[in-house]
PDB file of N, CA and C in Angstrom:
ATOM      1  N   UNK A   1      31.641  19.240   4.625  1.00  0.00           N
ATOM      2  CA  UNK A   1      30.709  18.183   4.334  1.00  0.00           C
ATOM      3  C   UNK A   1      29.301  18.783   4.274  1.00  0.00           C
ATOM      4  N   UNK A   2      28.685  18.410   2.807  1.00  0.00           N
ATOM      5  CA  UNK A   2      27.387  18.968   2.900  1.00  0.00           C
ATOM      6  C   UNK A   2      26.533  18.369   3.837  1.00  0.00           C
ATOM      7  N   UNK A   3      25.407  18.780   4.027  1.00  0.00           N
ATOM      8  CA  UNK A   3      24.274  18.213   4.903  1.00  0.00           C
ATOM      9  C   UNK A   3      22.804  18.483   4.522  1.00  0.00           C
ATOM     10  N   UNK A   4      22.059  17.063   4.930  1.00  0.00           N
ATOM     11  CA  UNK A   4      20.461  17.426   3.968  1.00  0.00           C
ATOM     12  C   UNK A   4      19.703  16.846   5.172  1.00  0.00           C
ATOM     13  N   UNK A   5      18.434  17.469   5.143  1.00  0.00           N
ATOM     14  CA  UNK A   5      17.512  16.672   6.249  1.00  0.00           C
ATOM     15  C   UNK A   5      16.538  16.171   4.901  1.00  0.00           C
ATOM     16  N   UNK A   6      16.249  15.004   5.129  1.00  0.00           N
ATOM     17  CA  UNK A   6      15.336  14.276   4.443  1.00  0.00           C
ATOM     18  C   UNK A   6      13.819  14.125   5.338  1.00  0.00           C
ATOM     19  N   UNK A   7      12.787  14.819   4.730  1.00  0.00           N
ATOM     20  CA  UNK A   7      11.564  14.009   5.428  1.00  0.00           C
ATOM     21  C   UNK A   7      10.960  12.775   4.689  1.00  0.00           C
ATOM     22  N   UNK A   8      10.338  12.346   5.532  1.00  0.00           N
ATOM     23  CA  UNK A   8       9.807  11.043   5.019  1.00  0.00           C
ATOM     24  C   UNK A   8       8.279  11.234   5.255  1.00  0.00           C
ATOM     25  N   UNK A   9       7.131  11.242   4.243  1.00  0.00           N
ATOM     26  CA  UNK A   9       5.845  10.920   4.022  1.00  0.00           C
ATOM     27  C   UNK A   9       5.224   9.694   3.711  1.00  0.00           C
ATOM     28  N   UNK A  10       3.605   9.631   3.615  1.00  0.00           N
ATOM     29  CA  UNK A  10       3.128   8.566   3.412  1.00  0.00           C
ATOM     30  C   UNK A  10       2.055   9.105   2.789  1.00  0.00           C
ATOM     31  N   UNK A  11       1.800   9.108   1.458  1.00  0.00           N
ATOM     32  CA  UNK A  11       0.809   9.650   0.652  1.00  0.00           C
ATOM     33  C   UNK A  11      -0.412   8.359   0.608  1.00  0.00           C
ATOM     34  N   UNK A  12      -1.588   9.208   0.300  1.00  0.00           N
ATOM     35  CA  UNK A  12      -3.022   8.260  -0.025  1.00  0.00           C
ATOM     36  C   UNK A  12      -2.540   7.030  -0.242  1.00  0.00           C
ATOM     37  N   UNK A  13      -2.029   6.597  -1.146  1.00  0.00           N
ATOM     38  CA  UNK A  13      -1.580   5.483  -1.756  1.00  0.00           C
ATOM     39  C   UNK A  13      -1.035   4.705  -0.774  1.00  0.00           C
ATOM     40  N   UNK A  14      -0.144   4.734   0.418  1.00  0.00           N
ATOM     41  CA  UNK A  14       0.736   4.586   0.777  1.00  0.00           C
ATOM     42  C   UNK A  14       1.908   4.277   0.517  1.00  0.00           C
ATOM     43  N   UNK A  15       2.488   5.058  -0.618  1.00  0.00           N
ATOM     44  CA  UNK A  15       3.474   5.339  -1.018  1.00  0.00           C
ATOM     45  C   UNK A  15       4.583   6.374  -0.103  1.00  0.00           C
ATOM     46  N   UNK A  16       5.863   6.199  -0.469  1.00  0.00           N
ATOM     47  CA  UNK A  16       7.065   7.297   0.387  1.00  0.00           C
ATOM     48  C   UNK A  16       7.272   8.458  -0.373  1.00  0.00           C
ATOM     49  N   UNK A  17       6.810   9.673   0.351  1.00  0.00           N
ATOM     50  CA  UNK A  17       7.423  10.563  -0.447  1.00  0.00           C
ATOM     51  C   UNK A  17       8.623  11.511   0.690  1.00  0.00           C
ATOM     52  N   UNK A  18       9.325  11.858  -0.199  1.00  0.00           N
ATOM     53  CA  UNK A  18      10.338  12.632   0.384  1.00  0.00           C
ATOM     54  C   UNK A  18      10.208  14.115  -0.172  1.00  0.00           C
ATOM     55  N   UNK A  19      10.762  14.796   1.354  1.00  0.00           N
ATOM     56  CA  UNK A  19      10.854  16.085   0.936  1.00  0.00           C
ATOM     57  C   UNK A  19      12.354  16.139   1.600  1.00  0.00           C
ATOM     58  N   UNK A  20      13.122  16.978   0.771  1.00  0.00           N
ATOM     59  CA  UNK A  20      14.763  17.621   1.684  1.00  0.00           C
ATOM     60  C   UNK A  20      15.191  19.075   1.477  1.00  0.00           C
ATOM     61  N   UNK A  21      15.594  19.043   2.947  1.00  0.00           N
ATOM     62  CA  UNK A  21      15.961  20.712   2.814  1.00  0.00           C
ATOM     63  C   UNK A  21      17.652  20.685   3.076  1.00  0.00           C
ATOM     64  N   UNK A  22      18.060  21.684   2.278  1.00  0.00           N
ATOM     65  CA  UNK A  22      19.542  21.436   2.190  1.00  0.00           C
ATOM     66  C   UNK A  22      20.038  22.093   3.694  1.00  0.00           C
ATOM     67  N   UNK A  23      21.136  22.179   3.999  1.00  0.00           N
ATOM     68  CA  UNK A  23      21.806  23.269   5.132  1.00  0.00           C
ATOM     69  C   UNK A  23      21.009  23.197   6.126  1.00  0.00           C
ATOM     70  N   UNK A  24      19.951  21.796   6.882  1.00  0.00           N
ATOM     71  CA  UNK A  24      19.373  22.547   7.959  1.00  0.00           C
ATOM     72  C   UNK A  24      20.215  22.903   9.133  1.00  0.00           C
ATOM     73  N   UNK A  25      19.325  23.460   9.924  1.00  0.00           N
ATOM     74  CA  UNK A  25      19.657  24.108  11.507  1.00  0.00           C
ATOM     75  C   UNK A  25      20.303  23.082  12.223  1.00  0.00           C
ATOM     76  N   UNK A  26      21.452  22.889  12.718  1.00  0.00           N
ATOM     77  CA  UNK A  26      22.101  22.153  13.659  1.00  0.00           C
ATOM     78  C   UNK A  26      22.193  22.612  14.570  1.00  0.00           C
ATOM     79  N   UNK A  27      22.121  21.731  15.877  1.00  0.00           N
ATOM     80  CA  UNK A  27      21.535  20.124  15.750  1.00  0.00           C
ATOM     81  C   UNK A  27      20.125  20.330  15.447  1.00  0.00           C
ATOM     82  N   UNK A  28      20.240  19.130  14.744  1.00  0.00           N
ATOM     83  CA  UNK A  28      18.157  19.232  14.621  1.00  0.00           C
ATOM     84  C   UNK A  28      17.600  18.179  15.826  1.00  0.00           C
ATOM     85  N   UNK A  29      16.445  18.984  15.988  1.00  0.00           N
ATOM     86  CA  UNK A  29      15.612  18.890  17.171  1.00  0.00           C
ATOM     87  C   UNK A  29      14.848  17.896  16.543  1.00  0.00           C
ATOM     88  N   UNK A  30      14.422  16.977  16.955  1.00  0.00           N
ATOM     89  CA  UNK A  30      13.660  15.508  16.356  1.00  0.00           C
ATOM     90  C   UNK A  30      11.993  15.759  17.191  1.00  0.00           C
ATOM     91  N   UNK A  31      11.861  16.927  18.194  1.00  0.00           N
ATOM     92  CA  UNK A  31      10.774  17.111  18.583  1.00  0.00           C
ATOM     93  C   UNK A  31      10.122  18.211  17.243  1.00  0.00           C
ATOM     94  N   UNK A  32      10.676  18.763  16.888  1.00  0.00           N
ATOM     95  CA  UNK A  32      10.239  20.606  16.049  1.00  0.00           C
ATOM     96  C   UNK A  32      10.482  19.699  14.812  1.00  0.00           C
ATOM     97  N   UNK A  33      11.256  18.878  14.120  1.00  0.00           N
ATOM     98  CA  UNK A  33      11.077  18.108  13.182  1.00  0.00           C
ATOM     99  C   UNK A  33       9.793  17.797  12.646  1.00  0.00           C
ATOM    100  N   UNK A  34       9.100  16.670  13.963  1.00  0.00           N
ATOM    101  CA  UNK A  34       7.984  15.907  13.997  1.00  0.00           C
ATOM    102  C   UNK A  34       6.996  16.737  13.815  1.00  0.00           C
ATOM    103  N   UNK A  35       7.096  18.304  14.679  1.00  0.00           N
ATOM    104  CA  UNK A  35       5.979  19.011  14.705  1.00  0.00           C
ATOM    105  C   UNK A  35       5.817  19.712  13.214  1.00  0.00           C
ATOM    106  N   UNK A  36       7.172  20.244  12.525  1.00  0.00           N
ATOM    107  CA  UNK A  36       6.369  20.711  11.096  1.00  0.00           C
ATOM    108  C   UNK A  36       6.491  20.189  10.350  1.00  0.00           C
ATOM    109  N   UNK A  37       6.712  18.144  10.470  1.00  0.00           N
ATOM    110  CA  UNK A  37       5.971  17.358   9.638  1.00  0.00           C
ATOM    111  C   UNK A  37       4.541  17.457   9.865  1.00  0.00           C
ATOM    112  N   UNK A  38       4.019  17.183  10.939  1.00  0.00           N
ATOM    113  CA  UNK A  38       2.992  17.264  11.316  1.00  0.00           C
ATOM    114  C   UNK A  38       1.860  18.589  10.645  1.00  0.00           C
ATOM    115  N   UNK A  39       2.701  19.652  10.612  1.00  0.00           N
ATOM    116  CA  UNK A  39       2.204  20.894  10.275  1.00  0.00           C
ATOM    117  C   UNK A  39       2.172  20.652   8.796  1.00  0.00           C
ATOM    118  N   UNK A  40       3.076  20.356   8.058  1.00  0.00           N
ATOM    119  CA  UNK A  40       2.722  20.008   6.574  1.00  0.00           C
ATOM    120  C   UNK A  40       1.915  19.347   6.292  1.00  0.00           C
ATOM    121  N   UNK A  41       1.457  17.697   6.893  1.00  0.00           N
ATOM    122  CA  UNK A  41       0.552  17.388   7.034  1.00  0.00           C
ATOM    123  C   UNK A  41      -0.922  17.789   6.714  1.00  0.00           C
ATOM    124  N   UNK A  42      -1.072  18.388   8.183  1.00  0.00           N
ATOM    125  CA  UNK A  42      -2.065  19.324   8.544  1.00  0.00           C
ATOM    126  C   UNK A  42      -2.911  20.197   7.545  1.00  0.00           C
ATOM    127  N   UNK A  43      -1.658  20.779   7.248  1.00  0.00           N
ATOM    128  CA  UNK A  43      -1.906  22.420   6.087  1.00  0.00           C
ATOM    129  C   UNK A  43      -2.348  21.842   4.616  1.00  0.00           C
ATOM    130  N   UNK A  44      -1.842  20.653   4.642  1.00  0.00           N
ATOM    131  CA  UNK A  44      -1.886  19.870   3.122  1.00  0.00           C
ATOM    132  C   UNK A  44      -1.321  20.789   1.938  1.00  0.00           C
ATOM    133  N   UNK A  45       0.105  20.733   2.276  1.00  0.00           N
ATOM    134  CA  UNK A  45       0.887  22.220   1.454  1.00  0.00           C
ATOM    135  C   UNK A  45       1.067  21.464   0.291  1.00  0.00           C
ATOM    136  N   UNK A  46       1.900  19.987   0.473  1.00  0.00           N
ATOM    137  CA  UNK A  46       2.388  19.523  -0.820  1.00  0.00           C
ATOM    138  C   UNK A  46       1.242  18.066  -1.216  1.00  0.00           C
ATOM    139  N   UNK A  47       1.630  17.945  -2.113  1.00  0.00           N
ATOM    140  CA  UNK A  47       0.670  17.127  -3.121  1.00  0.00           C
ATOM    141  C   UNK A  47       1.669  16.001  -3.920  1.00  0.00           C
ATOM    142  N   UNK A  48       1.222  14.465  -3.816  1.00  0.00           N
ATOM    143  CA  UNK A  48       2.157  13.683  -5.074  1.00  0.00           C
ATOM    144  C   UNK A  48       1.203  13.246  -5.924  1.00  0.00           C
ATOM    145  N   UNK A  49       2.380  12.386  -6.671  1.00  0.00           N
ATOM    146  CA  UNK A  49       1.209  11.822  -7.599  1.00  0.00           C
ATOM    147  C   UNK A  49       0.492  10.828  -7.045  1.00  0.00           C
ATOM    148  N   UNK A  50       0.735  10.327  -5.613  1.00  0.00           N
ATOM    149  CA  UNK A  50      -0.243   9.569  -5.078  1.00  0.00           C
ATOM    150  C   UNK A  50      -1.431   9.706  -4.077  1.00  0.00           C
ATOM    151  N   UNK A  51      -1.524  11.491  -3.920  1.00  0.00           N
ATOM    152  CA  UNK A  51      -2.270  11.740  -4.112  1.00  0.00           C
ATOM    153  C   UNK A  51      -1.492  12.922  -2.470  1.00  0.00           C
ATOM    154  N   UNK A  52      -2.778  13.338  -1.538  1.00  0.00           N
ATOM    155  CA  UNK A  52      -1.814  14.385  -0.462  1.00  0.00           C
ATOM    156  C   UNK A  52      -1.480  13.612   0.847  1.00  0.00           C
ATOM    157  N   UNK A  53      -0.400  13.828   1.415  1.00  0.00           N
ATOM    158  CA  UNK A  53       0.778  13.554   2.488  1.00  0.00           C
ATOM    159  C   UNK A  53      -0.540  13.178   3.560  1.00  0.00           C
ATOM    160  N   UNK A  54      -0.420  11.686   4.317  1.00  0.00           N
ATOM    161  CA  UNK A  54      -1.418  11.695   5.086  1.00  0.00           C
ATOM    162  C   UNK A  54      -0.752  11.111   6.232  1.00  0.00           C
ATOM    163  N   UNK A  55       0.837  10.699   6.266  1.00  0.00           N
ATOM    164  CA  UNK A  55       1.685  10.461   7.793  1.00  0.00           C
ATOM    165  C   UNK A  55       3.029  10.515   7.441  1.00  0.00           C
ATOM    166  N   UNK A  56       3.293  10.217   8.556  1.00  0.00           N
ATOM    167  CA  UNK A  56       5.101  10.697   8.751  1.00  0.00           C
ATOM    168  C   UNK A  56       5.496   9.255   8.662  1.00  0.00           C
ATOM    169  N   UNK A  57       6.421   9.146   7.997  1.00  0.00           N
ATOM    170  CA  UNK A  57       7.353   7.488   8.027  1.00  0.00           C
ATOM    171  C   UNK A  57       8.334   7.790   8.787  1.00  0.00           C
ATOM    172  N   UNK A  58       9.185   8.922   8.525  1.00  0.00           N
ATOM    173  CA  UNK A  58      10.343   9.293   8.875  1.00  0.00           C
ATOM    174  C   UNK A  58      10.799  10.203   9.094  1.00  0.00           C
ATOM    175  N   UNK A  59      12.501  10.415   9.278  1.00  0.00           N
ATOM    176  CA  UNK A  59      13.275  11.437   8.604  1.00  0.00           C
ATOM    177  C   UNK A  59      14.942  11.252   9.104  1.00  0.00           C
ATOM    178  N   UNK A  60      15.679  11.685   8.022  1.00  0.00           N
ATOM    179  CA  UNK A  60      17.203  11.247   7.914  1.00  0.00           C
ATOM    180  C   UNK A  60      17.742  12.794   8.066  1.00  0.00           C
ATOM    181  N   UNK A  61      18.684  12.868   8.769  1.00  0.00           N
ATOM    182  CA  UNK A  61      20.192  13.789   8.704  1.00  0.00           C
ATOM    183  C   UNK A  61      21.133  12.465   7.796  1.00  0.00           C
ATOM    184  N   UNK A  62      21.196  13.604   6.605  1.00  0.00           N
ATOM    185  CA  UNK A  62      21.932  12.661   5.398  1.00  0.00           C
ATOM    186  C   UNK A  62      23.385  13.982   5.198  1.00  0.00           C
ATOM    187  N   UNK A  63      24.649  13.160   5.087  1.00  0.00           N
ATOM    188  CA  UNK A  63      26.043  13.838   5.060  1.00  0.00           C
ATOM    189  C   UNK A  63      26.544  13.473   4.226  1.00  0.00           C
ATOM    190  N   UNK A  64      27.328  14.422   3.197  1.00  0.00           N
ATOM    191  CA  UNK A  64      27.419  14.241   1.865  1.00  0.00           C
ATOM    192  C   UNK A  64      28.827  14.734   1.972  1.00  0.00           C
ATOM    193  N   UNK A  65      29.963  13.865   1.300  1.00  0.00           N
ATOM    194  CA  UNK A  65      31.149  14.458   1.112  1.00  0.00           C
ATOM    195  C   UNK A  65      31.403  14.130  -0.582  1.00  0.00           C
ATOM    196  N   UNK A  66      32.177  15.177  -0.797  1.00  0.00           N
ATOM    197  CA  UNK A  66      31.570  16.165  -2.225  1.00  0.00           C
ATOM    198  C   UNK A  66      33.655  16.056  -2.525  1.00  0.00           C
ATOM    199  N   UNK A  67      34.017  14.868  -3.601  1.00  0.00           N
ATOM    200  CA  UNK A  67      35.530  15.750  -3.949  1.00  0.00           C
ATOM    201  C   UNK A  67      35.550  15.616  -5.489  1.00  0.00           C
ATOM    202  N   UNK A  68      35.415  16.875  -5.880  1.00  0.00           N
ATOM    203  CA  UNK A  68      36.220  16.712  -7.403  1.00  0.00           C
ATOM    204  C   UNK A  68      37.301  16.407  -7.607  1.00  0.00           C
ATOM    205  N   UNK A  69      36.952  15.964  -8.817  1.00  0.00           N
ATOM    206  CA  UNK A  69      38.126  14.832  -9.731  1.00  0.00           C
ATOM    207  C   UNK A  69      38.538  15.960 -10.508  1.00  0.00           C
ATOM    208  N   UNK A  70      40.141  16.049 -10.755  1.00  0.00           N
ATOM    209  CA  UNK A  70      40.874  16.809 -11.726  1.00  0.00           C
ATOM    210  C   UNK A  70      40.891  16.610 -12.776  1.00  0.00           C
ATOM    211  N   UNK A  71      40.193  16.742 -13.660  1.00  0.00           N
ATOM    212  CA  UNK A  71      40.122  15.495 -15.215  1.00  0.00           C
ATOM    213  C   UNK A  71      41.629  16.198 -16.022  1.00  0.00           C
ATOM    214  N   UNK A  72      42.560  15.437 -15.825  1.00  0.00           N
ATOM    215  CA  UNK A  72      43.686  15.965 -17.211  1.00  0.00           C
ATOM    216  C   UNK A  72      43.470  16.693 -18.396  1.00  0.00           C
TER     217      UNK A  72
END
C-alpha cells in the first residue's frame, strides 16, 4: 500500500494549498511535521498563485491501494 503525507497551507488569499511527499518516514511525528511546516513557512520556499504560504491548516497520512486491471 502506497503512502503520501499531505501538507496543508494557507496562502495570502486564504486559500488551501497542498504540498505531498510520497514514501514518508514512518511513523510520522506530528511534532517535526508541524515544525518543517513551520520552517517552510518561515523560509518562504514555495509560492501559489495566491500568493506565499502564510499558515498551517493541516496535514493527512493518505494510503493508497493501487490494483491493476488485466485488460483482455
Amino acid at each position: 500500500m502506497e503512502k503520501t503525507l499531505e501538507l496543508q497551507f494557507l496562502n495570502q488569499q486564504g486559500k488551501a494549498v497542498r504540498i505531498i511527499i510520497d514514501h514518508p518516514v514512518e511513523p510520522v511525528n506530528a511534532q517535526q511535521v508541524s515544525a518543517v511546516m513551520d520552517t517552510i513557512i518561515a523560509a518562504n520556499i514555495f509560492t501559489s498563485s495566491g500568493g506565499d504560504l502564510v499558515g498551517k491548516q493541516g496535514a493527512r497520512l493518505l494510503q493508497h491501494d493501487v490494483t491493476d486491471v488485466a485488460l483482455p
